[in-house]
N, C-alpha and C. Protein backbone atom coordinates (compact mmCIF):
# COMPACT_ATOMS: atom_id res chain seq x y z
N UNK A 1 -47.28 -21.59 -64.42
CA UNK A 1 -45.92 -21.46 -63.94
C UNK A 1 -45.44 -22.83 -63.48
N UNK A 2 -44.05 -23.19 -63.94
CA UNK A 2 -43.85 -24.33 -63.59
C UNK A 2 -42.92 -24.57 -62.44
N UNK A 3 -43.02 -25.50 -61.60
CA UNK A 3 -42.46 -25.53 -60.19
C UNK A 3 -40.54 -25.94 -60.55
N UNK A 4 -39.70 -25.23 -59.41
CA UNK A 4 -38.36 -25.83 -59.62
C UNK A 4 -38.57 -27.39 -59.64
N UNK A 5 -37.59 -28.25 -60.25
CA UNK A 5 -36.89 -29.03 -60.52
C UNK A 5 -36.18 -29.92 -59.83
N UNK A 6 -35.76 -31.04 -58.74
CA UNK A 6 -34.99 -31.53 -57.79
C UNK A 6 -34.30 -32.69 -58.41
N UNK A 7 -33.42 -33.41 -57.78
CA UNK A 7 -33.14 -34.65 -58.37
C UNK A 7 -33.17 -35.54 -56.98
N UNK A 8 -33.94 -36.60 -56.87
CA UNK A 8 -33.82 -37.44 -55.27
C UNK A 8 -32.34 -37.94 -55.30
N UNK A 9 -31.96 -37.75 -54.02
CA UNK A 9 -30.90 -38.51 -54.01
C UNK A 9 -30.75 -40.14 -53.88
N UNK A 10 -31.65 -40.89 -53.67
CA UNK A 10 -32.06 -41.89 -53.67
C UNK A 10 -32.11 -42.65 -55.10
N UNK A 11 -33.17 -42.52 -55.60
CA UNK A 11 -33.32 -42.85 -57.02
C UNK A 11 -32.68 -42.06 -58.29
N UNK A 12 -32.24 -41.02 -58.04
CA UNK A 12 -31.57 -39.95 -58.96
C UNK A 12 -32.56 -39.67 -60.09
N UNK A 13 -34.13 -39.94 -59.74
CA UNK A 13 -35.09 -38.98 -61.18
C UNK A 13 -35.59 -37.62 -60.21
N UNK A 14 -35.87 -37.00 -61.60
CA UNK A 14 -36.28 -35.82 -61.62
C UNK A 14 -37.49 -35.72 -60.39
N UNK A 15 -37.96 -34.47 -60.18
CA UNK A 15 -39.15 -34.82 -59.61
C UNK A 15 -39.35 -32.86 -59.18
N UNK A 16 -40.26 -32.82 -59.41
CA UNK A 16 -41.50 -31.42 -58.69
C UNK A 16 -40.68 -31.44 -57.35
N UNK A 17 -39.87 -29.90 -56.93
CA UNK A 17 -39.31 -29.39 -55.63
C UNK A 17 -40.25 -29.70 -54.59
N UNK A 18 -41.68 -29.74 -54.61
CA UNK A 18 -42.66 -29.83 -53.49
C UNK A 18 -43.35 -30.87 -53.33
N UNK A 19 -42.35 -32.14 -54.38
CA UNK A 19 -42.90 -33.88 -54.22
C UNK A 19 -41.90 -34.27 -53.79
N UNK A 20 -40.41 -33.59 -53.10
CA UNK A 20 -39.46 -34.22 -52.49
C UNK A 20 -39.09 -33.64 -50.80
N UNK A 21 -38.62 -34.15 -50.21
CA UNK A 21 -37.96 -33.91 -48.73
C UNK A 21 -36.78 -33.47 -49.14
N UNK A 22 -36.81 -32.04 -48.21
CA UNK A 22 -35.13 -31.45 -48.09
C UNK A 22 -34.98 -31.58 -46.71
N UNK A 23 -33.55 -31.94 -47.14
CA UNK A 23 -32.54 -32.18 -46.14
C UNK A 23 -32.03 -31.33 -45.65
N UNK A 24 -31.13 -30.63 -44.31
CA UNK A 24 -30.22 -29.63 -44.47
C UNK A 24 -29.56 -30.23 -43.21
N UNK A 25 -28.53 -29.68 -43.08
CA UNK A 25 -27.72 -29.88 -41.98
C UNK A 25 -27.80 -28.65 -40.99
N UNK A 26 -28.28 -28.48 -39.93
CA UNK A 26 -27.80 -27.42 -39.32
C UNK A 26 -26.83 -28.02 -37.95
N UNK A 27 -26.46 -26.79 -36.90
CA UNK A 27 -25.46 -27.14 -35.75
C UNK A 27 -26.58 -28.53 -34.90
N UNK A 28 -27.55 -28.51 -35.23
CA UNK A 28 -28.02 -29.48 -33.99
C UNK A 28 -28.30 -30.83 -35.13
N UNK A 29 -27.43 -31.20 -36.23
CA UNK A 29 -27.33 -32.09 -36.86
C UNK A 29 -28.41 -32.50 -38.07
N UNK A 30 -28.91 -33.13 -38.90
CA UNK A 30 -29.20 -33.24 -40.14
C UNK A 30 -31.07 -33.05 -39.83
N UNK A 31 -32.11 -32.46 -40.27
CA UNK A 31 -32.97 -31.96 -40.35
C UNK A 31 -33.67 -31.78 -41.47
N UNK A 32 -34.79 -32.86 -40.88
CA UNK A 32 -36.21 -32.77 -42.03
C UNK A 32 -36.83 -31.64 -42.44
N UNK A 33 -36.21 -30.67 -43.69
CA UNK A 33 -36.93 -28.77 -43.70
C UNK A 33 -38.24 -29.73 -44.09
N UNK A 34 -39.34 -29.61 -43.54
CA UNK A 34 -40.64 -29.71 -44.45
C UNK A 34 -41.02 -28.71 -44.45
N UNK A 35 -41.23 -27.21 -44.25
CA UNK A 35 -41.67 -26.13 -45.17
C UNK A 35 -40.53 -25.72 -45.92
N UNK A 36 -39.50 -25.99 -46.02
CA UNK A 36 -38.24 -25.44 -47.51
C UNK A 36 -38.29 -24.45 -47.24
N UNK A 37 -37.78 -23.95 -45.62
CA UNK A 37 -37.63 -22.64 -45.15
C UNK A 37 -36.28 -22.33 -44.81
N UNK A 38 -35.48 -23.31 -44.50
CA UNK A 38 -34.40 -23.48 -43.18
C UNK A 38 -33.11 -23.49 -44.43
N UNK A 39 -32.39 -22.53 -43.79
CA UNK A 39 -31.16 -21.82 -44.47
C UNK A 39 -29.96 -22.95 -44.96
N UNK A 40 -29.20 -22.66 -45.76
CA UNK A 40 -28.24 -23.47 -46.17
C UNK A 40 -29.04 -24.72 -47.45
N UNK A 41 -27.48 -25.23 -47.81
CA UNK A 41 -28.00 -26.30 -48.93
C UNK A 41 -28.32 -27.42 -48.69
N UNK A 42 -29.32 -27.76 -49.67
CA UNK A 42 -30.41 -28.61 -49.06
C UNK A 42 -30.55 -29.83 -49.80
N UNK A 43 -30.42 -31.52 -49.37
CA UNK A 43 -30.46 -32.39 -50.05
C UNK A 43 -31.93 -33.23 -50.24
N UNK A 44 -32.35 -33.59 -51.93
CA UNK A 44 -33.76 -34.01 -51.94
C UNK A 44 -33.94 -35.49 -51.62
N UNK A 45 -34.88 -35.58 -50.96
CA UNK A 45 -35.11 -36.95 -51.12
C UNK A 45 -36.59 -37.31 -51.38
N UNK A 46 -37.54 -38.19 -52.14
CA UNK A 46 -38.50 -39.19 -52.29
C UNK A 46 -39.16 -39.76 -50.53
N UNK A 47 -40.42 -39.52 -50.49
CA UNK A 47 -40.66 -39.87 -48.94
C UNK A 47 -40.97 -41.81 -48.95
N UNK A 48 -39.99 -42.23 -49.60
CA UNK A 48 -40.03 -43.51 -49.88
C UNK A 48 -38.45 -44.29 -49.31
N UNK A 49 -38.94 -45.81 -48.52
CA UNK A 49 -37.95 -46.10 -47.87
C UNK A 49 -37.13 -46.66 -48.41
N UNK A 50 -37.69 -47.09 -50.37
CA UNK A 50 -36.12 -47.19 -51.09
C UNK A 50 -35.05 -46.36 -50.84
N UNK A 51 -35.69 -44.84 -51.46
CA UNK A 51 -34.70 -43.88 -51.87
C UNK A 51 -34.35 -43.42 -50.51
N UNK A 52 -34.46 -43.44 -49.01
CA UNK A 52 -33.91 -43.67 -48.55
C UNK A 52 -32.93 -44.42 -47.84
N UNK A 53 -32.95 -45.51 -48.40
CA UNK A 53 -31.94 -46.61 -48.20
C UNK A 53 -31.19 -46.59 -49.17
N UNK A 54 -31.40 -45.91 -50.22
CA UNK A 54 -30.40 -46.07 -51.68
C UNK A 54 -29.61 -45.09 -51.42
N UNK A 55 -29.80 -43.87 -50.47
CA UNK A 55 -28.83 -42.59 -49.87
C UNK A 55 -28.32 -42.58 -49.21
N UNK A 56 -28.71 -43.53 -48.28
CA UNK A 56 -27.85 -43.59 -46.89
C UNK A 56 -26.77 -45.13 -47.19
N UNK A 57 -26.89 -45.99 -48.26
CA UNK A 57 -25.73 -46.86 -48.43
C UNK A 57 -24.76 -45.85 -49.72
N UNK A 58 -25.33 -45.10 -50.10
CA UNK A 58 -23.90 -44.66 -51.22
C UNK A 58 -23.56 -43.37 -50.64
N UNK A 59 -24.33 -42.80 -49.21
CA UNK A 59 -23.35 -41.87 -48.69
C UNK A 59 -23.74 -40.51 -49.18
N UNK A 60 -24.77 -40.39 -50.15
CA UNK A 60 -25.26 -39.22 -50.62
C UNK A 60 -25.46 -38.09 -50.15
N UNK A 61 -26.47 -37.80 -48.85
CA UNK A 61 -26.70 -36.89 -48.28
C UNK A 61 -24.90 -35.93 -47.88
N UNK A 62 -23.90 -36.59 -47.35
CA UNK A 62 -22.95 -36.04 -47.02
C UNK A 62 -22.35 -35.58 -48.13
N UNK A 63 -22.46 -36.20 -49.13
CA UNK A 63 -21.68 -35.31 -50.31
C UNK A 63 -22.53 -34.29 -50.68
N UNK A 64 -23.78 -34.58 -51.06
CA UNK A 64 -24.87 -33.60 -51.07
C UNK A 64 -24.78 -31.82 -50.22
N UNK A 65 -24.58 -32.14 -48.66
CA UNK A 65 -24.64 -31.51 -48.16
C UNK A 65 -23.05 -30.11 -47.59
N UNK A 66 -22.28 -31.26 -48.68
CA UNK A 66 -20.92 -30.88 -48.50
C UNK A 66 -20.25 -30.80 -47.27
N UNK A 67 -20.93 -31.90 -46.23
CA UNK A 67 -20.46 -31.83 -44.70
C UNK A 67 -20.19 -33.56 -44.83
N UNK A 68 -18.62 -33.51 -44.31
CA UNK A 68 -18.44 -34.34 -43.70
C UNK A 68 -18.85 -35.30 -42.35
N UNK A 69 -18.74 -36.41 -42.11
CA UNK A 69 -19.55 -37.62 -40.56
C UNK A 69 -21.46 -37.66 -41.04
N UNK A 70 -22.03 -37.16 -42.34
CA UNK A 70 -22.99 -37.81 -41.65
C UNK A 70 -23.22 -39.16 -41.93
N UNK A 71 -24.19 -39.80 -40.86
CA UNK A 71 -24.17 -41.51 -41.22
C UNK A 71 -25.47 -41.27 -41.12
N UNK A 72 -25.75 -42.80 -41.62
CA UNK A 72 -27.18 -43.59 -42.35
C UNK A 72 -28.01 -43.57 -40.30
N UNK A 73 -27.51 -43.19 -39.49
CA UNK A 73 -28.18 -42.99 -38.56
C UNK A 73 -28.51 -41.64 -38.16
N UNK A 74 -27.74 -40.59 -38.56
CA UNK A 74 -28.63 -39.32 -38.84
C UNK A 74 -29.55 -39.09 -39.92
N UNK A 75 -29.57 -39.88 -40.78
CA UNK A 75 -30.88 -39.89 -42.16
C UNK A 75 -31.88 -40.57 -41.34
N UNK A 76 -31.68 -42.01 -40.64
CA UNK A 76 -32.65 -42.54 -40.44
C UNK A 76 -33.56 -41.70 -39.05
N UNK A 77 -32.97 -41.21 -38.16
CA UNK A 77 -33.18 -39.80 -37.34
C UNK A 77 -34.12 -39.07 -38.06
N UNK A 78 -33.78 -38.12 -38.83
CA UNK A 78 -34.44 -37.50 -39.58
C UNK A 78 -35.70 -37.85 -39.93
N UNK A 79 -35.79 -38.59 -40.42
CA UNK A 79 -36.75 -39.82 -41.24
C UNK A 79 -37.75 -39.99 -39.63
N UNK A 80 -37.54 -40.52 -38.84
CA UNK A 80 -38.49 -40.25 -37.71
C UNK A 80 -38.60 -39.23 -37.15
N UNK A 81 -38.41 -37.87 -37.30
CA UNK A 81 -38.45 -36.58 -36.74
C UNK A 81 -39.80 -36.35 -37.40
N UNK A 82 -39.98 -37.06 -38.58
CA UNK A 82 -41.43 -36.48 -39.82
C UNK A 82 -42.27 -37.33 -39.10
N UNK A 83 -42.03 -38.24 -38.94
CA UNK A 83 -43.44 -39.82 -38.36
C UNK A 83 -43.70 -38.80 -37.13
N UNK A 84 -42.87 -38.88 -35.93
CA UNK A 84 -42.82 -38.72 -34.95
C UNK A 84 -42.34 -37.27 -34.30
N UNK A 85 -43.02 -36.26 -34.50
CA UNK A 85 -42.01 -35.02 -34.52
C UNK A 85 -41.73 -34.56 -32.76
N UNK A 86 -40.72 -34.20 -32.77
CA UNK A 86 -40.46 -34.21 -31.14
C UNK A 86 -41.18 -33.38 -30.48
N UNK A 87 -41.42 -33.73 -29.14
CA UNK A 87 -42.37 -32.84 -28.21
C UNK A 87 -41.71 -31.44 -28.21
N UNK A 88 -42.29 -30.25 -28.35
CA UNK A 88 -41.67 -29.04 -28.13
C UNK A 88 -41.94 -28.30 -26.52
């Protein structure tokens, strides 16, 4: 069986749904899903700091996510929520 399909927003190739990071936006602002559980539409990204720098200068994730204000400082947020995940 073959796995869904993603496109990074970063580099724009193909890639295996469970070799990329989804994105989602919820009310407490833009959020690393790493189990591809968390509701709403979800933007891919490469766990590489090109394709995150190649998303956050052309603005991707917000079109992606179809929400307007987010900036390259809620990606980069995100992006340390995975290194560093907050104390619960």
């Amino acid at each position: 069986m073959s796995q869904p399909v993603r496109t990074c927003l970063g580099c724009r190739q193909k890639a295996d749904k469970s070799e990329l990071l989804r994105l989602v936006w919820t009310p407490n602002g833009l959020v690393a899903d790493v189990r591809q559980r968390e509701l709403g539409r979800g933007a891919y990204l490469h766990f590489r700091a090109e394709c995150l720098a190649q998303a956050a200068r052309r603005r991707a994730v917000g079109r992606a996510l179809r929400v307007e204000g987010v900036t390259a400082e809620d990606l980069e947020r995100a992006a340390r929520e995975l290194i560093q995940p907050a104390a619960t």
